[in-house]
Protein backbone atom coordinates (compact mmCIF):
# COMPACT_ATOMS: atom_id res chain seq x y z
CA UNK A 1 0.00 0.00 0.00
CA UNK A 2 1.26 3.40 -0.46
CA UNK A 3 2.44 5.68 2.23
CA UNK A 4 -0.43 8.04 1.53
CA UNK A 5 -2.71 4.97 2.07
CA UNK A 6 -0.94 4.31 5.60
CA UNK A 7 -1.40 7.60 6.21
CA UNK A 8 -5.43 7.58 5.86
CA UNK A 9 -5.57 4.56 7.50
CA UNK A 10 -3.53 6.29 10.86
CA UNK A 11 -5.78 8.91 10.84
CA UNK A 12 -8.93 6.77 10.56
CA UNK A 13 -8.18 5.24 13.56
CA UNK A 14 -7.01 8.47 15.78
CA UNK A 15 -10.69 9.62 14.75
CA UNK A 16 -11.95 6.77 16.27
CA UNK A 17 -9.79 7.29 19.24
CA UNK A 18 -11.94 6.95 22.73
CA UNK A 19 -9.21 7.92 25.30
CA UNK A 20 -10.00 5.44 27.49
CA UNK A 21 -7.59 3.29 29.48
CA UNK A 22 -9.37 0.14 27.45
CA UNK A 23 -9.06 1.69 23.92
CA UNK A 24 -6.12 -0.30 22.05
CA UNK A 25 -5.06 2.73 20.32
CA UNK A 26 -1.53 3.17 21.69
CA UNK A 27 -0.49 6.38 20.02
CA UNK A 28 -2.46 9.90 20.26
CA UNK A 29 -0.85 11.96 18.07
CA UNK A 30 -0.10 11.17 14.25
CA UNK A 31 3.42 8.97 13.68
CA UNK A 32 6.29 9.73 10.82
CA UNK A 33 4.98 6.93 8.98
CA UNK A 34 8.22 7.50 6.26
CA UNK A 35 9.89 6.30 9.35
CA UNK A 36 7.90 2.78 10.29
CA UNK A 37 6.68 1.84 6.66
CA UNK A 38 9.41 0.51 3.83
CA UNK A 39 7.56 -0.67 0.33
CA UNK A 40 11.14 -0.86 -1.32
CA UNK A 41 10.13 -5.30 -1.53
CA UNK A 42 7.02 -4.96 -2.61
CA UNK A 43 7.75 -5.19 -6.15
CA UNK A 44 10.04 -8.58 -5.49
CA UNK A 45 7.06 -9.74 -3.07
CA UNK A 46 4.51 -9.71 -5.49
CA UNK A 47 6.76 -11.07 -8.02
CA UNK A 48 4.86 -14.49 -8.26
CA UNK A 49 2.43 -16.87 -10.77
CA UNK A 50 -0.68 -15.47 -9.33
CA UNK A 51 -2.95 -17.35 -11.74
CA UNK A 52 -1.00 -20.17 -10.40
CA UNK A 53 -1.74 -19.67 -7.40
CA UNK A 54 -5.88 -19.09 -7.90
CA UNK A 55 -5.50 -22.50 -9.64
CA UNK A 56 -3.96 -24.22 -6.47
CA UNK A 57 -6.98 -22.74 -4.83
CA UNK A 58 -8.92 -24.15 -7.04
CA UNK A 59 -7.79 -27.54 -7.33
CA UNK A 60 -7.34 -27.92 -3.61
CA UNK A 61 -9.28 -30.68 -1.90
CA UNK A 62 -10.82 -30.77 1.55
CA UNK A 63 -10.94 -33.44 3.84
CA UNK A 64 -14.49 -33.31 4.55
């Protein structure tokens, strides 16, 4: 996902934010993403047969 993506997603959850003591939220003020998120392997990451991969889902048998 893009930074800029990241970066909605951060703010969607401060929004939600409650402030309590039982809200999982751990930060309350926004992060330097640049600094946390690195896409520089996405490219070799995705570098796969995907159609290969539907098929495998496809083909695969359950036990049931």
């Amino acid at each position: 996902m893009p930074i800029d993506g990241w970066i909605e997603y951060m703010n969607f959850l401060l929004e939600g934010r409650t402030g309590s003591p039982d809200d999982p939220l751990t930060f309350e003020e926004p992060l330097d993403l640049t600094q946390i998120i690195d896409n520089s392997l996405n490219s070799e990451i995705m570098d796969f047969d995907q159609e290969a991969i539907r098929q495998e889902a496809r083909d695969y048998q359950t036990s049931s």
